[in-house]
Protein backbone atom coordinates (compact mmCIF):
# COMPACT_ATOMS: atom_id res chain seq x y z
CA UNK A 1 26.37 13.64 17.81
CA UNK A 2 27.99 15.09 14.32
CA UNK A 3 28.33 11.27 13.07
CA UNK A 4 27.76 9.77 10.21
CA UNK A 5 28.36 5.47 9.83
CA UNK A 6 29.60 4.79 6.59
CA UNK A 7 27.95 1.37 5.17
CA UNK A 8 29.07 -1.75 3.85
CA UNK A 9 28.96 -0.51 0.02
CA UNK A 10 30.40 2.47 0.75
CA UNK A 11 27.42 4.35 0.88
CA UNK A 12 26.33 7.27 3.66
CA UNK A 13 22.88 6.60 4.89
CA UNK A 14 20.50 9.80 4.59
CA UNK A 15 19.25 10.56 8.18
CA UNK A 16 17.07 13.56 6.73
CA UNK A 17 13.79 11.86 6.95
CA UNK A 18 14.10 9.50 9.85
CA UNK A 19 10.54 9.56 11.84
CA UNK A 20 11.15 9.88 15.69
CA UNK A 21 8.76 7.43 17.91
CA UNK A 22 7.53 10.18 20.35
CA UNK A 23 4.96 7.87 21.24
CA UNK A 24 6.96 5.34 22.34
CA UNK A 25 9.92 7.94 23.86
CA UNK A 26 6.40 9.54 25.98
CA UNK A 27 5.03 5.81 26.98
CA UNK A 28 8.60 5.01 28.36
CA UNK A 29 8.95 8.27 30.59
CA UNK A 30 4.97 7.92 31.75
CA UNK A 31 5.56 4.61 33.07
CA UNK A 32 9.15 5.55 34.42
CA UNK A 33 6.96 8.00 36.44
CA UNK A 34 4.45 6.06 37.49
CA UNK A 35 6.85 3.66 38.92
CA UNK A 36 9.01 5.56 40.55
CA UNK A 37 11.96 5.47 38.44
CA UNK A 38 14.40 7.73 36.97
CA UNK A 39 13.97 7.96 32.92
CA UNK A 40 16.60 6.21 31.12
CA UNK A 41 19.42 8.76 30.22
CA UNK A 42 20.87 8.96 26.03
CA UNK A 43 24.11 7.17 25.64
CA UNK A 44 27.05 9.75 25.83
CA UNK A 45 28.30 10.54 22.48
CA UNK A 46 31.61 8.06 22.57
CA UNK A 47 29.33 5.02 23.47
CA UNK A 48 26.66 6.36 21.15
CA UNK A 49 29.45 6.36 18.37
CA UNK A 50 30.93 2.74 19.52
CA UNK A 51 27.73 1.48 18.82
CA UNK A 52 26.54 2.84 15.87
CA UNK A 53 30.04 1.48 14.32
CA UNK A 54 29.54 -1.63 15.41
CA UNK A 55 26.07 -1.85 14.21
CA UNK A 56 26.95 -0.77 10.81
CA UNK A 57 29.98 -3.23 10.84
CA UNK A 58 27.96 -6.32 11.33
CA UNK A 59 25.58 -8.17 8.04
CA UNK A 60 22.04 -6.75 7.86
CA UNK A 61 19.74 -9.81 8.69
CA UNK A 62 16.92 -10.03 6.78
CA UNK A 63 13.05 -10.41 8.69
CA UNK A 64 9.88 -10.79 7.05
CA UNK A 65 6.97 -10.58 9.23
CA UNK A 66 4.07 -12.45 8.86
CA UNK A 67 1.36 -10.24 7.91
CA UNK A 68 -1.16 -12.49 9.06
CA UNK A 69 -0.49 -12.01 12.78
CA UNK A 70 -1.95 -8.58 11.67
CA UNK A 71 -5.27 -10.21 10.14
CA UNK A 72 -8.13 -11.57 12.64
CA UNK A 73 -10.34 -14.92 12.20
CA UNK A 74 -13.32 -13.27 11.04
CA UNK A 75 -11.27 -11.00 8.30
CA UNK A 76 -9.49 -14.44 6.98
CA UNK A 77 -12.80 -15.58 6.51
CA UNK A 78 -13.60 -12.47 4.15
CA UNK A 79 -10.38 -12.60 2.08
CA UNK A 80 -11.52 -16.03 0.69
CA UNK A 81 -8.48 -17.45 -1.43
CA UNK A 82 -6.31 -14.23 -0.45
CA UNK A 83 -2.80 -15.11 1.15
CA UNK A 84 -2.64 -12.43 3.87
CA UNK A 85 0.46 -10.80 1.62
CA UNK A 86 -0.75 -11.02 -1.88
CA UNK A 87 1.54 -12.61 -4.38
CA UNK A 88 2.65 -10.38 -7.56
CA UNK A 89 2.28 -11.34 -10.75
CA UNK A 90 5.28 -9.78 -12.12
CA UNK A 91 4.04 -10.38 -15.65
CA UNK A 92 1.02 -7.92 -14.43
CA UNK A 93 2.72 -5.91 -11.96
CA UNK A 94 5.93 -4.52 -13.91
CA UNK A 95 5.75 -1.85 -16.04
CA UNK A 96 5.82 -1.88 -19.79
CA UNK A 97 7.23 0.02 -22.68
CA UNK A 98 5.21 0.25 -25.73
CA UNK A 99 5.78 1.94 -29.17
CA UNK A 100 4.51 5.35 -30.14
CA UNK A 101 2.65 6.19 -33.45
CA UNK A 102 6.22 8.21 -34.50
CA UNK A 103 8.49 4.75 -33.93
CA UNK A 104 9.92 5.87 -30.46
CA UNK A 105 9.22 4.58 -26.97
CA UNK A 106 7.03 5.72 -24.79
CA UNK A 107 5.91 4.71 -21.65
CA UNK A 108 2.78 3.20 -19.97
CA UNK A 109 1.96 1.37 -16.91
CA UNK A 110 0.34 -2.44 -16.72
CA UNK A 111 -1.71 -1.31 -13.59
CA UNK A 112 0.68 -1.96 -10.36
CA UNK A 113 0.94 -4.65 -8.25
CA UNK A 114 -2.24 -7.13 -8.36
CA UNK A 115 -3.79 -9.48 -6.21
CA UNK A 116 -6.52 -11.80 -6.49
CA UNK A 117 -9.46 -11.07 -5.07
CA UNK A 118 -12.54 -13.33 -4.64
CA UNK A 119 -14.72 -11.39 -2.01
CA UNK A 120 -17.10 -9.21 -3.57
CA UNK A 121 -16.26 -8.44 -6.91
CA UNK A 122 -13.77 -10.30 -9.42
CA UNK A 123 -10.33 -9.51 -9.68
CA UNK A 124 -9.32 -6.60 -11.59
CA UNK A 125 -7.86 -8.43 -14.97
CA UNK A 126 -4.94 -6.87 -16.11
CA UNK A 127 -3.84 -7.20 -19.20
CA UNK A 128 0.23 -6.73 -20.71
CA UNK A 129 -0.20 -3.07 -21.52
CA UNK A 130 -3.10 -0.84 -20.88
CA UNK A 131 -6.29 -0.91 -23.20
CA UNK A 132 -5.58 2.91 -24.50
CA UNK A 133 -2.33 1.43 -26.23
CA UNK A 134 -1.57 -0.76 -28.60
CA UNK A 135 -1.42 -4.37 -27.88
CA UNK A 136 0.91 -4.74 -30.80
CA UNK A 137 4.17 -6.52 -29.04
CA UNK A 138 7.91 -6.05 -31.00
CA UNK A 139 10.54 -8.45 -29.95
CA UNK A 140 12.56 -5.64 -28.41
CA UNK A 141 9.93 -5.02 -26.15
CA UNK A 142 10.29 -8.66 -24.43
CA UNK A 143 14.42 -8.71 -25.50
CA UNK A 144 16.21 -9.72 -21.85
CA UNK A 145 18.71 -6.91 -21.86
CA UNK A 146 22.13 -8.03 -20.71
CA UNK A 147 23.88 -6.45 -18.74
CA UNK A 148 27.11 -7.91 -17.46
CA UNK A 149 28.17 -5.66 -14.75
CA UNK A 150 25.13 -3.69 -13.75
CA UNK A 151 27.34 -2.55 -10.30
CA UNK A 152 29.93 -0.95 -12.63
CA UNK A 153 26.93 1.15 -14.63
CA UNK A 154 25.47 2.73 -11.34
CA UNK A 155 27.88 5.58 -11.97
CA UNK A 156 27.30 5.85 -15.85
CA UNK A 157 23.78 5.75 -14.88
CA UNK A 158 24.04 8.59 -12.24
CA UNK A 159 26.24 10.92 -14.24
CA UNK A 160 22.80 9.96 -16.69
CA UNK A 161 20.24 11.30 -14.35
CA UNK A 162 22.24 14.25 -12.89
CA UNK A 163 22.56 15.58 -16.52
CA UNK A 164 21.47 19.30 -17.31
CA UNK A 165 19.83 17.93 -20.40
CA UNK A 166 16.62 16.27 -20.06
CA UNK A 167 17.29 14.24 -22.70
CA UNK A 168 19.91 12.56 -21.16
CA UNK A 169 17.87 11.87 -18.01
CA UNK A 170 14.96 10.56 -19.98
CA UNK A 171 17.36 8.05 -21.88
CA UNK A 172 18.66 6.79 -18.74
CA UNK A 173 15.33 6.06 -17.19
CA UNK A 174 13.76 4.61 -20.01
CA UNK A 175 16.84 2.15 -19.81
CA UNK A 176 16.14 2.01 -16.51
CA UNK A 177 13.02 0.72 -16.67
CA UNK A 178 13.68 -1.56 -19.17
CA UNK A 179 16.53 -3.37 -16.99
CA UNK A 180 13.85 -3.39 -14.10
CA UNK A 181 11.34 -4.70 -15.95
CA UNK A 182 13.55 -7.96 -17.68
CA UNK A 183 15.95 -8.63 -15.17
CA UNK A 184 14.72 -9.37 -11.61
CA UNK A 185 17.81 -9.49 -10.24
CA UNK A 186 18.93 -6.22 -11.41
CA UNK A 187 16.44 -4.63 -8.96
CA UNK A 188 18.03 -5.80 -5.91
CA UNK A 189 21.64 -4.72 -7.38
CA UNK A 190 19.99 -0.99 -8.79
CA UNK A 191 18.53 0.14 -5.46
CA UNK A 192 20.81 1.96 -4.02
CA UNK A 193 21.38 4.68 -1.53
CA UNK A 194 22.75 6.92 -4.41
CA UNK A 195 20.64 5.81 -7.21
CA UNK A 196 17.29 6.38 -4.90
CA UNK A 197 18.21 10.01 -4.24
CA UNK A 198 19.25 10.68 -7.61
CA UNK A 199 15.20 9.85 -7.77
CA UNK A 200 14.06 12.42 -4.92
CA UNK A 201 14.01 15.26 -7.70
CA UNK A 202 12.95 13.33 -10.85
CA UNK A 203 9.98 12.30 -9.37
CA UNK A 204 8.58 15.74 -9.02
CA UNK A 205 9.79 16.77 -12.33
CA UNK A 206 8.17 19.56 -14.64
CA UNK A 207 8.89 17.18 -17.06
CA UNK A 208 6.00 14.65 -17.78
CA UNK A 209 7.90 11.56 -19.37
CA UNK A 210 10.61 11.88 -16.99
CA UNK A 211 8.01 12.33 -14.15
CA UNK A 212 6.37 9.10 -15.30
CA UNK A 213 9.32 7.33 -16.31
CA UNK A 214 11.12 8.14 -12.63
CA UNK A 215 8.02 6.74 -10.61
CA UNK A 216 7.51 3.96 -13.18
CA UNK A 217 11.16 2.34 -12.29
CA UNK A 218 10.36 2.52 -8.40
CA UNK A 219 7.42 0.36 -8.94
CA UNK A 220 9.63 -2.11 -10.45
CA UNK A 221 12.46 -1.48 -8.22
CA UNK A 222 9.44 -1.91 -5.01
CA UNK A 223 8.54 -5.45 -6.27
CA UNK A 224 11.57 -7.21 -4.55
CA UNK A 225 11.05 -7.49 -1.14
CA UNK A 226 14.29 -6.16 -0.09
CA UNK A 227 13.98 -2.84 -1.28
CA UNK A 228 10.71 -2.02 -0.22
CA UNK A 229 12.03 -0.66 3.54
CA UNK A 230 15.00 0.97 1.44
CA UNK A 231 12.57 3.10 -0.90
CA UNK A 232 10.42 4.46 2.47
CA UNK A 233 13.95 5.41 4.36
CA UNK A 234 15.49 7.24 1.38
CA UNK A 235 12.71 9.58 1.57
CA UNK A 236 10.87 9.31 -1.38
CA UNK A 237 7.50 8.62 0.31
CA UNK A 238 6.72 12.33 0.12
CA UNK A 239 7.39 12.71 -2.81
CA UNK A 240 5.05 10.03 -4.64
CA UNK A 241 2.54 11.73 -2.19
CA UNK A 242 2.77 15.02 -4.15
CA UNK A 243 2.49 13.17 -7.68
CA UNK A 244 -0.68 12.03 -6.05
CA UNK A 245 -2.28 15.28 -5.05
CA UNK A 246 -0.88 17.26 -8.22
CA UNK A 247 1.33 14.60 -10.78
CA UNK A 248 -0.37 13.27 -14.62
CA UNK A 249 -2.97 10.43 -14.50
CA UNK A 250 -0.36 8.25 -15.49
CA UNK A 251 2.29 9.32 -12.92
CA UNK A 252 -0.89 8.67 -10.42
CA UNK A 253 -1.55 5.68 -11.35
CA UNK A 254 2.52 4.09 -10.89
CA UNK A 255 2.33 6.09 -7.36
CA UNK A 256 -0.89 4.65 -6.30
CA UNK A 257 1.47 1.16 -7.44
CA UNK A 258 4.20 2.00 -5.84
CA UNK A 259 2.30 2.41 -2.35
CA UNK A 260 0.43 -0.29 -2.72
CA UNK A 261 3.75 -2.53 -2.93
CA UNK A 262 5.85 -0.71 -0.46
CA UNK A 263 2.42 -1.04 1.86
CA UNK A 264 3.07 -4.70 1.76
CA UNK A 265 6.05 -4.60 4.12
CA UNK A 266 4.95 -4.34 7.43
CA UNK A 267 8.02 -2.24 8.59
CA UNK A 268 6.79 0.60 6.06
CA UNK A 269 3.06 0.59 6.94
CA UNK A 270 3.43 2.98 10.00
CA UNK A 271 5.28 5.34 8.21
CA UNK A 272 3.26 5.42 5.30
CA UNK A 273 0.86 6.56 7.72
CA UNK A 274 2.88 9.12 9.23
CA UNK A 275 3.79 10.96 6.22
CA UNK A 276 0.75 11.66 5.00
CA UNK A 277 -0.81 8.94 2.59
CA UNK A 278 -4.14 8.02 3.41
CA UNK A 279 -5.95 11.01 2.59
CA UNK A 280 -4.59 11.39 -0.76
CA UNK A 281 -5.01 7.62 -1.36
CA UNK A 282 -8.28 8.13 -0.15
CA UNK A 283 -8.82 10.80 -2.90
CA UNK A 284 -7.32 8.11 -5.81
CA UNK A 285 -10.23 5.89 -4.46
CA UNK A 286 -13.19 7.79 -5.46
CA UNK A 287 -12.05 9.94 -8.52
CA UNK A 288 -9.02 8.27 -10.18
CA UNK A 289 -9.27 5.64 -13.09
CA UNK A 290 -10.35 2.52 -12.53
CA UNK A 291 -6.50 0.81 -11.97
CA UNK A 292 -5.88 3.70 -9.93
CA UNK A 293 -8.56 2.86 -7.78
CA UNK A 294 -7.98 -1.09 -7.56
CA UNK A 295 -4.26 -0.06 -6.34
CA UNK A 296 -5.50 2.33 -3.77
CA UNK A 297 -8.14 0.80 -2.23
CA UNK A 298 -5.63 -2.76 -1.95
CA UNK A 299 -2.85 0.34 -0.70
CA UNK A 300 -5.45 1.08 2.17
CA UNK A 301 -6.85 -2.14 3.02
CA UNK A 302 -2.99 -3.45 4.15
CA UNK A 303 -2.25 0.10 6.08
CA UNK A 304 -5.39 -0.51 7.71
CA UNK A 305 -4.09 -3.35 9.15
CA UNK A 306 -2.12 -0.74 11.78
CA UNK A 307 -4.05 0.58 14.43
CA UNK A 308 -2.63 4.34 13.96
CA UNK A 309 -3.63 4.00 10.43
CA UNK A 310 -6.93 2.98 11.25
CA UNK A 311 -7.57 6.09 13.83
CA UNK A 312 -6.49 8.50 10.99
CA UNK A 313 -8.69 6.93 8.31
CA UNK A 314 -11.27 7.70 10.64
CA UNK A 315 -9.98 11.31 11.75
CA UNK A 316 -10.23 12.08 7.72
CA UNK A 317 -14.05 10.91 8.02
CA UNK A 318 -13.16 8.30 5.31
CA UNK A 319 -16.24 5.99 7.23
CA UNK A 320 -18.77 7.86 5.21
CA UNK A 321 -17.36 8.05 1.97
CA UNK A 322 -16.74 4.39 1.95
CA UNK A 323 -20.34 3.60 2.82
CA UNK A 324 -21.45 5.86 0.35
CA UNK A 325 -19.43 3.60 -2.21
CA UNK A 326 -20.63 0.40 -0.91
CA UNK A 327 -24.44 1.81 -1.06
CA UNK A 328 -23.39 2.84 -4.78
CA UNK A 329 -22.35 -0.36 -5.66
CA UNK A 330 -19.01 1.17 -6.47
CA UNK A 331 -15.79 -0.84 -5.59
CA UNK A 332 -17.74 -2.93 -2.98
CA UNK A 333 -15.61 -5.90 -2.92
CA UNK A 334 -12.15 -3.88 -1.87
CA UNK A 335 -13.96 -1.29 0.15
CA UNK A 336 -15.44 -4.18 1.75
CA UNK A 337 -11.76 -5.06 3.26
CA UNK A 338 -11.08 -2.08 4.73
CA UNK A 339 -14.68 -1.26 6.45
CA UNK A 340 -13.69 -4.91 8.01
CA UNK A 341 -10.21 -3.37 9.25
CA UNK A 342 -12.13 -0.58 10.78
CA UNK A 343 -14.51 -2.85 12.61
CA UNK A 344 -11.12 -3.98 14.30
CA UNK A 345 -10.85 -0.65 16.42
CA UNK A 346 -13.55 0.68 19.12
CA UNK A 347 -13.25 4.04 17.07
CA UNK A 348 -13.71 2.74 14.02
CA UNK A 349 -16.57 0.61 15.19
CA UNK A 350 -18.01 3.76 16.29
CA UNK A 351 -17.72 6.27 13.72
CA UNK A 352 -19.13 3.50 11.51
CA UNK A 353 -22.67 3.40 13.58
CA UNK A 354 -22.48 7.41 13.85
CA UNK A 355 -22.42 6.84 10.25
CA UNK A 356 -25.30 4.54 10.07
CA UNK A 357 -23.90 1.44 8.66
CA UNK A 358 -25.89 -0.62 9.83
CA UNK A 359 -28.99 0.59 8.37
CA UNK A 360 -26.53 0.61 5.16
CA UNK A 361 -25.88 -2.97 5.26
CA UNK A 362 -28.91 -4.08 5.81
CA UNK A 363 -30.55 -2.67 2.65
CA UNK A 364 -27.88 -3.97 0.66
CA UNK A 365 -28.89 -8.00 2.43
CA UNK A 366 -32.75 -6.72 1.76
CA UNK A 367 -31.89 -6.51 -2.03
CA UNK A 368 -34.04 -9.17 -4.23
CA UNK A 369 -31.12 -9.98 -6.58
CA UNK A 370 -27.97 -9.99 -4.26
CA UNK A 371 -24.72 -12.10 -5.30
CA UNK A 372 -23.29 -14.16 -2.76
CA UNK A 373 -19.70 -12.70 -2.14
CA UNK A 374 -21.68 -8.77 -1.33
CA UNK A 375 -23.67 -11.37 0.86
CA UNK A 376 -20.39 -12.54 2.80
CA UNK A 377 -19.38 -8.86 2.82
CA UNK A 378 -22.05 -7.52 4.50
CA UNK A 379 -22.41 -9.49 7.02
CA UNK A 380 -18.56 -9.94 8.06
CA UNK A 381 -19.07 -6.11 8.38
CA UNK A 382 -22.14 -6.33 10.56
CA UNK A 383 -20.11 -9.10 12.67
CA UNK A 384 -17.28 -6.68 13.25
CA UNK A 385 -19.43 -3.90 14.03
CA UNK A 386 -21.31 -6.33 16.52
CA UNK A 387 -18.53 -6.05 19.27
CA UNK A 388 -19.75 -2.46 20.47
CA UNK A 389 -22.30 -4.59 22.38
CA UNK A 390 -25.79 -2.71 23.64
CA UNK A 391 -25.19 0.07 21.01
CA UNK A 392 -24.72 -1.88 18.24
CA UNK A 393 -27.90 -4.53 19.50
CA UNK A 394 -30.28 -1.38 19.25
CA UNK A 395 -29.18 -0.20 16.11
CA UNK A 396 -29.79 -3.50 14.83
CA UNK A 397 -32.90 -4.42 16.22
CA UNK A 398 -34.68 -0.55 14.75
CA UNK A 399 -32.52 -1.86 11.49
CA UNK A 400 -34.86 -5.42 11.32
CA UNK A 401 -31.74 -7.36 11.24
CA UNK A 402 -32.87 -10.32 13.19
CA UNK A 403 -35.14 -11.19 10.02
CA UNK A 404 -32.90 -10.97 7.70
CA UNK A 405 -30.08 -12.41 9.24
CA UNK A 406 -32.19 -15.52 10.36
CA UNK A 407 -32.68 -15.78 6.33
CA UNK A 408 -28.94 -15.40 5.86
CA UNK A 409 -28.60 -18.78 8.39
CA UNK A 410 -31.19 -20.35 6.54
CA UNK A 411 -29.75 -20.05 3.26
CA UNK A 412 -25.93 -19.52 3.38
CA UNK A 413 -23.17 -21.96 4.85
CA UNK A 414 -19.54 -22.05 6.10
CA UNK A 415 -17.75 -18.99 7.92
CA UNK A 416 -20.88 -16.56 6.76
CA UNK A 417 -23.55 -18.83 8.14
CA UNK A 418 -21.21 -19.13 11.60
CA UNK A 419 -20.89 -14.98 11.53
CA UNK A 420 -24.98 -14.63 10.78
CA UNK A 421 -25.58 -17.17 13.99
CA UNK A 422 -23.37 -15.61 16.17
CA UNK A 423 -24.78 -12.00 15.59
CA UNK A 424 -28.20 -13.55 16.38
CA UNK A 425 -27.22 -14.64 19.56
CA UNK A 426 -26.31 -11.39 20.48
C-alpha cells in the first residue's frame, strides 16, 4: 500500500524480511469454504493506513510467554532441575576480550549462552575465556566502561561501521563489544533498527576479526530479553545461518550462541524454523567443537518445542543421526532432550521406530555399567515413543523390553519408576 509507519525513535521498520503465514491465510479461506462463507476481504488502503498509524502511535507492550506451556509432564520430568527457559549466566554467556601475544586485543568467545543441565551428562563448565587462550586477566579487561550518553554515540558508532576502512569498523566493534559485555543496560539502549542493519553486512564479512567481532556483539546484544524478537525481524537470521554453513570456527561457535539465545523467545522459534536453521544446526551438532555442539544441540532442543520445527527435523532425517549419537555415547544427555521433543509428534514417533529406536534404547538399559541419568533418558524416550500404541507394543515385545523394564521398576524410583510402570501396562 506504498506505506511506511515511522516509529517512536524515529526509526523506519525494515519490512524486507517479514515471513507471510500462508498457513494460517489457507486454514482461514478452507474453513470460510467449508462453511459457506465469503473469505474475509484486505482492508482498503486508507483504513489499512489508519491503522497501521495508530498501531505505531500507541507503547509497545511487552509479553513473555511461558515456555513451559510448550513442555509436557513426562519431558519436565527429564529436564530434572532445568527451568523450562534456562537462566544465563552472564558471567559465562557474554563474550570476552583477551590479550594477544603482540599487546593488542583480540577476540574470543566464553562459549554462548549456558544452562544447567542434570539429565544425562553434566553441564558443560565454562570457564571466563576459552582454554586455547590465556587465562591471564588485566584490569582493563573487567574496567566498567562509562559511557554517559550511549544514545548520543549511536551515530559516532554508525559513521564507525559504515567506514571504507576496515580498521575503523574493527575499532568500533571491538568497542562494541566491550560496552555489551560491561554494561547490561547498554544492550537494551544499542539495539537498534539502524545499528542492527549496519550488522546485516559485517556479519558476512571477508574479514575474519570483523566477522567474529560483528556476530560476537549480537550474542551480547541477544542476552536481554527485549531484543531477542528485534534481532530475528531485522533480518539477520540468514545471515548467522551462512556463518554457519561457511564462517571461521570461532564465528561458528558465537552463531551457534546467538541462536541458541534468540531460540529462547518463543515468538522467534517459528521463524528460526522457517529460515532455514535446523539443518545447519544440525551439522554444528555432530562435527563442530565441543561448545559449538553444547549450544546447538540446547538451540534445537527449544525449537523443537514447535510442532513445524519438529516435522522438519524429521524431513532432514535428523532421527537417525541422533540415535547414532546416543548409541555412540556422544552428547547423550542433550540429544536426549530433543529425541523426547520428537516423541511429542505422531511423525516423529514414527520415523523414530522406522529408525529402530527402540531396539537402540534398549541396549543402552541392557548395559552392565549404566549411570542413572542415561537410565532416566532412555526410558522417558521409550515412554514417549509408547503412544503409537500396537506398533510400538510389538516392537517392544521382539526388543525384550518387558524384562528389562520390570528391572528398571525394581530398582529405580520417582518419575522414572512411574514412566517404566506405565509402559508395562501397555
Amino acid at each position: 500500500m506504498d506505506f511506511t509507519p515511522t516509529l517512536n525513535d524515529g526509526s523506519v521498520p525494515d519490512f524486507s524480511t517479514v515471513i507471510p503465514n500462508l498457513a494460517l491465510k489457507s486454514t482461514i479461506v478452507n474453513w470460510c469454504q467449508n462453511h459457506s462463507l465469503n473469505p474475509p476481504k484486505p482492508l482498503d488502503s486508507s483504513k489499512a493506513q489508519e491503522l497501521v498509524r495508530t498501531l505505531s502511535s500507541r507503547k509497545p507492550k511487552t509479553h513473555i510467554g511461558e515456555e513451559g506451556k510448550r513442555i509436557s509432564i513426562s519431558e519436565r520430568n527429564l529436564i530434572q532441575g532445568v527451568k523450562d527457559v534456562p537462566s544465563v549466566k552472564l558471567d559465562h554467556a557474554v563474550t570476552e576480550l583477551t590479550r594477544s601475544s603482540s599487546g593488542g586485543e583480540s577476540v574470543a568467545a566464553a562459549g554462548g549462552v549456558t544452562t544447567p543441565i542434570n539429565v544425562v551428562t553434566p553441564p558443560l563448565q565454562l570457564t571466563d575465556r576459552p582454554s586455547c587462550y590465556s587465562s591471564a586477566s588485566s584490569s582493563s579487561e573487567i574496567e566498567t566502561l562509562t559511557t554517559p550518553n550511549i544514545n548520543g554515540e549511536e551515530e559516532s558508532f554508525l559513521t564507525k561501521l559504515k567506514s571504507s576502512q576496515a580498521s575503523d569498523i574493527e575499532g568500533a566493534l571491538v568497542e562494541l563489544r566491550k560496552i555489551t559485555r560491561t554494561q547490561e543496560s547498554s544492550r537494551a539502549v544499542l539495539c537498534t533498527p539502524r545499528v542492527l542493519s549496519a550488522f546485516r553486512s559485517l556479519v558476512v564479512s571477508r574479514y575474519l576479526n570483523i566477522q567474529v567481532n560483528s556476530v560476537a556483539v549480537l550474542v551480547n546484544l541477544s542476552l536481554e530479553k527485549i531484543n531477542k524478537v528485534k534481532i530475528v525481524r531485522s533480518g539477520l537470521v540468514p545471515d548467522l545461518i551462512d556463518v554457519l554453513k561457511s564462517g571461521s570456527p570461532e564465528a561458528q561457535e558465537h552463531a551457534c550462541g546467538a541462536l541458541f539465545s534468540l531460540a529462547l523467545d518463543d515468538h522467534n522459534k517459528t521463524a528460526i524454523g522457517v529460515l532455514g536453521a535446523l539443518r545447519p544446526l544440525m551439522h554444528m551438532l555432530r562435527t563442530g567443537n565441543e561448545r559449538t555442539r553444547h549450544d546447538s544441540a540446547l538451540a534445537l532442543y527449544h525449537l523443537s518445542l514447535v510442532q513445524s520445527n519438529r516435522s522438519k527435523l524429521v524431513k532432514n532425517g535428523s532421527v537417525p543421526v541422533l540415535l547414532a549419537m546416543v548409541k555412540s555415547g556422544h552428547m547423550t544427555g542433550r540429544v536426549f532432550l530433543i529425541l523426547c521433543n520428537l516423541t511429542s509428534g505422531s511423525d516423529g514417533r514414527a520415523a523414530m521406530l522406522d529408525s529402530g529406536a527402540v531396539g537402540c534404547l534398549m541396549s543402552l538399559l541392557r548395559r552392565d555399567e549404566l549411570d542413572e541419568s542415561t537410565r532416566e533418558g532412555c526410558v522417558a524416550v521409550l515412554y514417549g515413543l509408547s503412544q503409537a500404541g500396537l506398533r510400538f507394543k510389538g516392537l517392544a515385545k521382539v526388543a525384550g523390553a518387558v524384562e528389562e523394564l520390570a528391572k528398571v521398576e525394581r530398582e529405580t524410583s520417582g518419575p522414572t519408576r512411574e514412566k517404566a510402570r506405565r509402559i508395562l501396562e501397555m
